[in-house]
Protein backbone atom coordinates (compact mmCIF):
# COMPACT_ATOMS: atom_id res chain seq x y z
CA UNK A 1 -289.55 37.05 73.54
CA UNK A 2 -288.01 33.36 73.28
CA UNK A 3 -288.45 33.84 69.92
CA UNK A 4 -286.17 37.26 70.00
CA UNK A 5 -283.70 35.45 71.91
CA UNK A 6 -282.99 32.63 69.84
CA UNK A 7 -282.49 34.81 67.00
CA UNK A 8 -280.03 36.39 68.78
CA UNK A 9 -278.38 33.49 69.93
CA UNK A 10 -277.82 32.59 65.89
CA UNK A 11 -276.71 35.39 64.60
CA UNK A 12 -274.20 35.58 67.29
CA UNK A 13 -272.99 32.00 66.63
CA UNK A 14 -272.57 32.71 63.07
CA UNK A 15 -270.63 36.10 63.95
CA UNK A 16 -268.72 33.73 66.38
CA UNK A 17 -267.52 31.17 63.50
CA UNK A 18 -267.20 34.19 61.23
CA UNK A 19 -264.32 35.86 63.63
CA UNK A 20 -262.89 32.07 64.14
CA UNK A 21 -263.91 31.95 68.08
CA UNK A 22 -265.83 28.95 68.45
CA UNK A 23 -264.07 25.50 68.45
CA UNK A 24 -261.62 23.86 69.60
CA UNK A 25 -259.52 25.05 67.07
CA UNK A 26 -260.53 28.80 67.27
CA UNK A 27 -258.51 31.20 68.03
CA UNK A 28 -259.44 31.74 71.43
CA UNK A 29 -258.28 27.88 72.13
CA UNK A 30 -254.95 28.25 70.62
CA UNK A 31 -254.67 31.49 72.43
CA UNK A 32 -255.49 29.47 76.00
CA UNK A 33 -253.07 26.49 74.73
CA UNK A 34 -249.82 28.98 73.44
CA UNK A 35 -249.97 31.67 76.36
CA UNK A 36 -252.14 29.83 78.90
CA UNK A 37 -250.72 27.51 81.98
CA UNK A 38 -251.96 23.78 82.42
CA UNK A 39 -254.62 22.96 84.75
CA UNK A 40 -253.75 19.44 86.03
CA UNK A 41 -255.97 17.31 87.74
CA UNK A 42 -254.07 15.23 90.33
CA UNK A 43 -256.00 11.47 90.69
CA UNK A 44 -255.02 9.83 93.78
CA UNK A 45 -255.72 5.67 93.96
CA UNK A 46 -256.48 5.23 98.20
CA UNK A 47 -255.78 7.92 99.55
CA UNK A 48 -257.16 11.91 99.29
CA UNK A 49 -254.44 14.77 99.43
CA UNK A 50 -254.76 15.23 102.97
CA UNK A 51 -252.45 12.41 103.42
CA UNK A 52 -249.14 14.31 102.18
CA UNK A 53 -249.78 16.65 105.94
CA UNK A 54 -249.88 13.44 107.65
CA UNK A 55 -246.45 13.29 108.90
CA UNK A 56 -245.39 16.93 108.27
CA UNK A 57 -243.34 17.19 111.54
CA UNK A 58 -241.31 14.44 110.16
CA UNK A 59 -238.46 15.40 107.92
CA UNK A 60 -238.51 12.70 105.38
CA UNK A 61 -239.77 13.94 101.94
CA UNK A 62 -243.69 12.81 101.07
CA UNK A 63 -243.78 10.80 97.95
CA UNK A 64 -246.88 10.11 95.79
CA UNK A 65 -248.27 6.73 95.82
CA UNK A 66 -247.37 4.47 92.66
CA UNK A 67 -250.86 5.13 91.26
CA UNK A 68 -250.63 9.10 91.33
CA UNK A 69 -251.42 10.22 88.02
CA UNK A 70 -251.83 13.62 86.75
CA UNK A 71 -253.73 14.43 84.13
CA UNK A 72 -253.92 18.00 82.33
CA UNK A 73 -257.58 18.66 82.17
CA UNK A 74 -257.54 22.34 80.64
CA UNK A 75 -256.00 25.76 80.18
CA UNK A 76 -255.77 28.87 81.68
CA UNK A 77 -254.57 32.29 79.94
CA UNK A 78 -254.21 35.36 82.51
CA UNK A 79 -253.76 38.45 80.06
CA UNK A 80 -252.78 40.95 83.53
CA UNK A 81 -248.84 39.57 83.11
CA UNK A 82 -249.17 41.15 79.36
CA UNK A 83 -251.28 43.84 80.76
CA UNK A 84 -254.60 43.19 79.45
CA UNK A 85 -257.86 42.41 81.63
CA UNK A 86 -258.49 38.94 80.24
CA UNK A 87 -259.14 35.87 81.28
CA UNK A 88 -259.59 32.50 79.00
CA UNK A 89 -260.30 29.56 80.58
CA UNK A 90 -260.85 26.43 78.33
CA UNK A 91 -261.64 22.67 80.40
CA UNK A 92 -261.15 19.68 78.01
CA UNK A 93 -263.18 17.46 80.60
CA UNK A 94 -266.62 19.38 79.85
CA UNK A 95 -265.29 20.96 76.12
CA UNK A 96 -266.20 24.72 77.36
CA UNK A 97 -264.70 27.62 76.89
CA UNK A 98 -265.18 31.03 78.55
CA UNK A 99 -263.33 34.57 78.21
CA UNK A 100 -263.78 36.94 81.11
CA UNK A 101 -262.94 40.94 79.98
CA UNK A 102 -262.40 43.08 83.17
CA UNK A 103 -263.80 40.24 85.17
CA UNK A 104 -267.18 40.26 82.76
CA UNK A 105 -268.04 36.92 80.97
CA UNK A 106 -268.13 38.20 77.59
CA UNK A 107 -267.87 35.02 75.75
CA UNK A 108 -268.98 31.36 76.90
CA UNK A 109 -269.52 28.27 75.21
CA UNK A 110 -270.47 24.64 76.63
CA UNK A 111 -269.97 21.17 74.78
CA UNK A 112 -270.02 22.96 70.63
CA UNK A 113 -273.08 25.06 72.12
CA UNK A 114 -272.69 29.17 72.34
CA UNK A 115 -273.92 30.25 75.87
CA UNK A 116 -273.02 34.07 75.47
CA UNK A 117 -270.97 36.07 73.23
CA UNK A 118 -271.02 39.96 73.89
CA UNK A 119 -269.17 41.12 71.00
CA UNK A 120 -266.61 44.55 72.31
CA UNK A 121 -263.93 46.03 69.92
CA UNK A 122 -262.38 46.17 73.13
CA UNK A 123 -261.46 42.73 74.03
CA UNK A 124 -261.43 41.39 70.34
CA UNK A 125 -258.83 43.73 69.10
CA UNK A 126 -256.47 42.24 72.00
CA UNK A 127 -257.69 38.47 71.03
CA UNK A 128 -256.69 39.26 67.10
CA UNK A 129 -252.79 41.06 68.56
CA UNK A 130 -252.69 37.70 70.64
CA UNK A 131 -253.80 35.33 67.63
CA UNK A 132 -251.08 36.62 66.18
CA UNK A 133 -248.40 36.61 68.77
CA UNK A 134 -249.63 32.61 68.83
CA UNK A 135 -248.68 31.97 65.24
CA UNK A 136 -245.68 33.62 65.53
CA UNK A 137 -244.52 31.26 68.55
CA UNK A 138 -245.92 28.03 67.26
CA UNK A 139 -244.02 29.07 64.02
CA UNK A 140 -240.50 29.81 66.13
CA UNK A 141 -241.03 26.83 68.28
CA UNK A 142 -241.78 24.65 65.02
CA UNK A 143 -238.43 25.76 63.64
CA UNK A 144 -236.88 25.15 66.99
CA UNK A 145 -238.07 21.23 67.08
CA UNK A 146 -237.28 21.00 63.35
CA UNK A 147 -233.57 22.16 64.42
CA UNK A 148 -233.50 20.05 67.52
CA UNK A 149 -235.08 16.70 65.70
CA UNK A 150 -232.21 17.29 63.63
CA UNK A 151 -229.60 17.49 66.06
CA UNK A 152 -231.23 14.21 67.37
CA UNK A 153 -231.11 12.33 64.49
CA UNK A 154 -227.41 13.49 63.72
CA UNK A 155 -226.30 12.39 67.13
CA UNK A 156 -228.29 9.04 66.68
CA UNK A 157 -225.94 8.80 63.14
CA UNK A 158 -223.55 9.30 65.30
CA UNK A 159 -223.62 7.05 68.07
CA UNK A 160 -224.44 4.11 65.35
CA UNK A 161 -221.17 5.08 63.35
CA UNK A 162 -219.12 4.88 66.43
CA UNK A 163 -220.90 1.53 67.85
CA UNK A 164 -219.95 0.16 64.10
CA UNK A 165 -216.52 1.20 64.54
CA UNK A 166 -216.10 -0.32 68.00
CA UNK A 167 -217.38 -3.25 67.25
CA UNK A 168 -215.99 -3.92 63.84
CA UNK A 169 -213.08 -1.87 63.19
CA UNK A 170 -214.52 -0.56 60.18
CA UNK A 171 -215.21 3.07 59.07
């Protein structure tokens, strides 16, 4: 039966790098990093969280200690604002991976190790429409930089021309 299972277990990783889902440059990570919100890990030096409640009758506004750091420690895509069950939820810190379809794990991986992959038209008809979707906004926002790094650098021309000037009278 172990046997069986391991089988399995390859022939779904090889249908898994086949469709481009495994990795951390498959297309479910890109779809987790383009559509998905941050999850941020806030690291605090002395003092746990509980200390911001502290002095909440007083009405001075908490600050973070100088050693706060935040740190962004994964992703997480929720598919219901674009009307599809999904869930992908990728964490750097441990290098998993794991898409939920109507609250069912139906994909999982671990550290470059397939846990589960239950392959559904279903769900991987809505992970190709979103794969696309993805290239389509890295490609707008890619133009957008390349416009706006140019609008940099012409007001950095700018700003040198008219030091010069100032402090030379020439030009």
């Amino acid at each position: 039966m172990q046997n069986i299972e391991e089988k399995i277990a390859e022939l779904r990783l090889t249908e898994a790098v086949q469709k481009d889902f495994f990795g951390s440059s498959g297309k479910l990570s890109i779809i987790s990093k383009v559509f998905g919100s941050e999850i941020i890990q806030d690291s605090f030096a002395n003092n746990s969280i509980s200390f911001i409640y502290d002095d909440i009758e007083d009405e001075k506004v908490q600050e973070f200690d100088i050693n706060h750091t935040s740190t962004v420690i994964g992703y997480h895509f929720d598919g219901l604002r674009m009307g599809i069950p999904m869930e992908i939820i990728q964490k750097e810190y441990d290098n998993s991976l794991k898409v939920l379809w109507q609250g069912r794990t139906v994909y999982e991986e671990i550290d470059g190790e397939l846990i589960s992959f239950n392959p559904l038209n279903e769900w991987e008809r809505n992970i190709e429409s979103l794969y696309k979707k993805a290239e389509l906004k890295v490609e707008r926002d890619r133009e957008k930089n390349k416009d706006y790094i140019k609008e940099q650098m012409q007001k950095e021309e700018d700003k040198e021309i008219k030091r010069i000037r100032e402090k030379w009278g020439i030009l």
